[in-house]
C-alpha atoms as a PDB file:
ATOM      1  CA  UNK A   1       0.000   0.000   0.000  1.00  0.00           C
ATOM      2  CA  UNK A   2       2.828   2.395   0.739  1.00  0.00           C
ATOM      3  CA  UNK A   3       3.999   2.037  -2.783  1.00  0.00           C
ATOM      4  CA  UNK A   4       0.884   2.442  -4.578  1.00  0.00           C
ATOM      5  CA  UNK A   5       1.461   6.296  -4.413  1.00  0.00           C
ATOM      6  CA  UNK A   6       4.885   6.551  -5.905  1.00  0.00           C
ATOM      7  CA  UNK A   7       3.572   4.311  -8.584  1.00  0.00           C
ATOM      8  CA  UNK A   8       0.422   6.520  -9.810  1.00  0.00           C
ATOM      9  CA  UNK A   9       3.427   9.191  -9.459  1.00  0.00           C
ATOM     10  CA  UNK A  10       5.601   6.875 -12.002  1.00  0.00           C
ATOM     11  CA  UNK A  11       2.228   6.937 -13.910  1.00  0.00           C
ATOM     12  CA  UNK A  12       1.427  10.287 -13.877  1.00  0.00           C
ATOM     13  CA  UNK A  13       4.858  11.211 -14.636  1.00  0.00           C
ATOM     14  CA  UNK A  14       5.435   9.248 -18.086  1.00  0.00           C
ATOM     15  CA  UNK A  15       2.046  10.269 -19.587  1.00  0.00           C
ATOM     16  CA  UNK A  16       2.974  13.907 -19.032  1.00  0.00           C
ATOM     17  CA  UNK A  17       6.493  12.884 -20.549  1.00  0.00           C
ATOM     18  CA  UNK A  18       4.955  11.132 -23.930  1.00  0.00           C
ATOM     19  CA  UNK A  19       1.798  13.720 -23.990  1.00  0.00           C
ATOM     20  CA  UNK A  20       4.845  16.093 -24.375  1.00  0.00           C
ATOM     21  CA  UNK A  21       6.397  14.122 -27.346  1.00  0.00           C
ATOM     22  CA  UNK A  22       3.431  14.027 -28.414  1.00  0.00           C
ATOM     23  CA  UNK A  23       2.398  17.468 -28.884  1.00  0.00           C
ATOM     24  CA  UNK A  24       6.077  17.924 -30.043  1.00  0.00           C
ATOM     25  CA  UNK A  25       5.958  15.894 -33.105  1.00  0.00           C
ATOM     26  CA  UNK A  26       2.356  17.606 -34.209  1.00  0.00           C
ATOM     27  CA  UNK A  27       4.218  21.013 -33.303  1.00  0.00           C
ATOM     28  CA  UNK A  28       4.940  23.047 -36.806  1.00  0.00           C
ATOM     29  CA  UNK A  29       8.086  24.004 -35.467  1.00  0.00           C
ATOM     30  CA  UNK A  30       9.495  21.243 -35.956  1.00  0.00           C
ATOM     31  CA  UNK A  31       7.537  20.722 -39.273  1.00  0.00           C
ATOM     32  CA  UNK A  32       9.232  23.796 -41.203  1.00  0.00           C
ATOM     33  CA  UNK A  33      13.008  22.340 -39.301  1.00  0.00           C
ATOM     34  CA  UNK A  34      12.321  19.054 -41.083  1.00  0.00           C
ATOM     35  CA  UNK A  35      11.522  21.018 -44.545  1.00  0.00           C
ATOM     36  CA  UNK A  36      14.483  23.459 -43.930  1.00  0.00           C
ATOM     37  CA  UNK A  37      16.771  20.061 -43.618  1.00  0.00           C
ATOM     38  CA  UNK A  38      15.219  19.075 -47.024  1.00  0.00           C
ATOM     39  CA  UNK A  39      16.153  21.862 -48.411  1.00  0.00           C
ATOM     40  CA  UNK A  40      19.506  22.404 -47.321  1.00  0.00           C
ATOM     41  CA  UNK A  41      20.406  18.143 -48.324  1.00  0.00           C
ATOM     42  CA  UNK A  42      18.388  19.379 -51.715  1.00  0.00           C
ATOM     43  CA  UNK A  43      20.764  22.119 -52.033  1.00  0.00           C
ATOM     44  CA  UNK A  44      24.151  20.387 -50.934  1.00  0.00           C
ATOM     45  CA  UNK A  45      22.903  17.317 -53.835  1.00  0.00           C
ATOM     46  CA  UNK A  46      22.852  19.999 -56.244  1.00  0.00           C
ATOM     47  CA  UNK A  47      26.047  21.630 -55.810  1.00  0.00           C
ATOM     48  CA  UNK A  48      27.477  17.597 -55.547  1.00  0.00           C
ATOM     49  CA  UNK A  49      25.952  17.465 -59.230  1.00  0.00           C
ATOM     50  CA  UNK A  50      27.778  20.466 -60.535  1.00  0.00           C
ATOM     51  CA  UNK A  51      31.028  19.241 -59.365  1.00  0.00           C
ATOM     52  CA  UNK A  52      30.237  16.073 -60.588  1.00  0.00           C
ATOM     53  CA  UNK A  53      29.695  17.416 -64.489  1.00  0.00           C
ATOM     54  CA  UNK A  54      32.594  19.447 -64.212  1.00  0.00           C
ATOM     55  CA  UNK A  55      34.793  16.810 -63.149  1.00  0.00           C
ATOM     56  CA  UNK A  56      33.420  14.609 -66.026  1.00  0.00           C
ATOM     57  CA  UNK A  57      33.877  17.468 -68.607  1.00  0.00           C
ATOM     58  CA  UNK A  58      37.556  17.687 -67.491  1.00  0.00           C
ATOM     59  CA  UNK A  59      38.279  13.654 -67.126  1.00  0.00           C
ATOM     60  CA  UNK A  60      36.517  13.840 -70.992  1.00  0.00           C
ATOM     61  CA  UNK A  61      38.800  16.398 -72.008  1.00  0.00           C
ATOM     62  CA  UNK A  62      41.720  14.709 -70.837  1.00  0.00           C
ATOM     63  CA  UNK A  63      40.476  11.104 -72.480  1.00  0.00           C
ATOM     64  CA  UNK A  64      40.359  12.832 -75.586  1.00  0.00           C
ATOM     65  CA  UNK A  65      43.833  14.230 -74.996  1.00  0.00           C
ATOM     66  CA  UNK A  66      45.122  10.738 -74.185  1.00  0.00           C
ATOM     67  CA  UNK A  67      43.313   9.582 -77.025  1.00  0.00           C
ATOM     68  CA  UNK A  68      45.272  11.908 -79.698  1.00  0.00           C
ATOM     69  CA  UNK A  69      47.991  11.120 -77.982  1.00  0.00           C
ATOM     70  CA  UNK A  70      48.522   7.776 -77.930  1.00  0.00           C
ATOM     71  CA  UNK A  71      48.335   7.505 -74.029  1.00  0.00           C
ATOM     72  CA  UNK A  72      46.000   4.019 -73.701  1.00  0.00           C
ATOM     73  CA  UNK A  73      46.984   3.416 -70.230  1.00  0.00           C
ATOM     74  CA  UNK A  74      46.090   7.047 -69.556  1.00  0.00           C
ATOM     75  CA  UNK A  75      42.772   7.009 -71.553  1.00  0.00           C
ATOM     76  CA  UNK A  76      42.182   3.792 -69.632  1.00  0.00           C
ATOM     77  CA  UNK A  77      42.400   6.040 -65.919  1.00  0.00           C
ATOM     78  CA  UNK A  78      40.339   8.566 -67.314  1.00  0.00           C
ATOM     79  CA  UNK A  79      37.528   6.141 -68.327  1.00  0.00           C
ATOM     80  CA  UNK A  80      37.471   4.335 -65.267  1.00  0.00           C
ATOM     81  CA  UNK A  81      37.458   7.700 -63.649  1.00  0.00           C
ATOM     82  CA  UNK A  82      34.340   9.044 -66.041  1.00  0.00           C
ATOM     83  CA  UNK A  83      32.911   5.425 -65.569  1.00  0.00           C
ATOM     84  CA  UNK A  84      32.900   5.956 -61.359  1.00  0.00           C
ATOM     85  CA  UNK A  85      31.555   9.579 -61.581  1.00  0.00           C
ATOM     86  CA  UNK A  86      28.979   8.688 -63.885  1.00  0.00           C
ATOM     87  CA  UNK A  87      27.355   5.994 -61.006  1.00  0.00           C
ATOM     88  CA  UNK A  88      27.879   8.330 -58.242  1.00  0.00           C
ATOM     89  CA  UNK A  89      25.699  11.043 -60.239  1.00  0.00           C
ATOM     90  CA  UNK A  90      23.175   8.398 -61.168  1.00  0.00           C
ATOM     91  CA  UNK A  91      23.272   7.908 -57.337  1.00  0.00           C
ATOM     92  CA  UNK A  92      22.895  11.936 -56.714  1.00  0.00           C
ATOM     93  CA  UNK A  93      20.111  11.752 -59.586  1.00  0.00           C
ATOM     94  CA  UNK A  94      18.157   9.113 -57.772  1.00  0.00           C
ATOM     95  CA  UNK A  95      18.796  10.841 -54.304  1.00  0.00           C
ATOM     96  CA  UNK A  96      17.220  14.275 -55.324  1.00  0.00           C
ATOM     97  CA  UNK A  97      14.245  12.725 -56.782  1.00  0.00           C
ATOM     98  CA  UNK A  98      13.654  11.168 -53.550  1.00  0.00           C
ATOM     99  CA  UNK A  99      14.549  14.177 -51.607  1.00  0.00           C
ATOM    100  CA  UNK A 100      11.711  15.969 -54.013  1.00  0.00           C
ATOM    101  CA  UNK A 101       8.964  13.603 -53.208  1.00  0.00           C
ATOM    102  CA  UNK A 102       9.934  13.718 -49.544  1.00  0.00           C
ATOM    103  CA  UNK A 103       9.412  17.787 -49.987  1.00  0.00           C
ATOM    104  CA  UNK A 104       6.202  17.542 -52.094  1.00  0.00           C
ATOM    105  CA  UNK A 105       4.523  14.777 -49.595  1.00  0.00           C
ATOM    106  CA  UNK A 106       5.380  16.837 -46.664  1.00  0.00           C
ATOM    107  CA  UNK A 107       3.825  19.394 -47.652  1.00  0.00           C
ATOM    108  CA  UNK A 108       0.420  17.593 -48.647  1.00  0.00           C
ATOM    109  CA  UNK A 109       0.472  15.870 -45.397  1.00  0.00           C
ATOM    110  CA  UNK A 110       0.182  19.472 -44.008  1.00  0.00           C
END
């Protein structure tokens, strides 16, 4: 019997604790912080992709230098090179897309 009031305390105590959660995750604070983190990854994947085609326009330039050249073992880094930066923007491709629909159904869910 002593106990019984320290454990409707326990009680009372963790529903206030999730209640609070509770009304957190509902809160649009922390709505527009989830859609400013979209944005920002949105922006970073971006930027990723313009140093990605730059870095393919160079490696390109230099294959086709290699090329002329005569430099096969050369040409052969480059492609390799071109071949691995090609995937990772595929990879950067498929990650914005995602990132998109993430932003688009967050804001329908609104």
């Amino acid at each position: 019997m002593r106990y019984s009031g320290l454990l409707s305390l326990a009680v009372v105590a963790a529903g206030v604790v999730v209640s609070g959660s509770v009304a957190k995750a509902e809160d649009p604070y922390w709505d527009r912080r989830d859609q400013r983190h979209d944005r920002q990854d949105l922006r970073r994947d971006y930027a990723r992709v313009d140093d990605l085609r730059a870095d393919m326009a160079r490696d390109q330039w230099r294959l086709n230098e290699d090329l002329r050249c005569g430099r096969l073992r050369a040409a052969e880094r480059e492609a390799r090179d071109m071949a691995r930066d090609q995937r990772t923007l595929n990879a950067k491709r498929r990650d914005i897309r995602r990132d998109r629909s993430d932003m688009y159904w967050d804001r329908r869910d609104r």
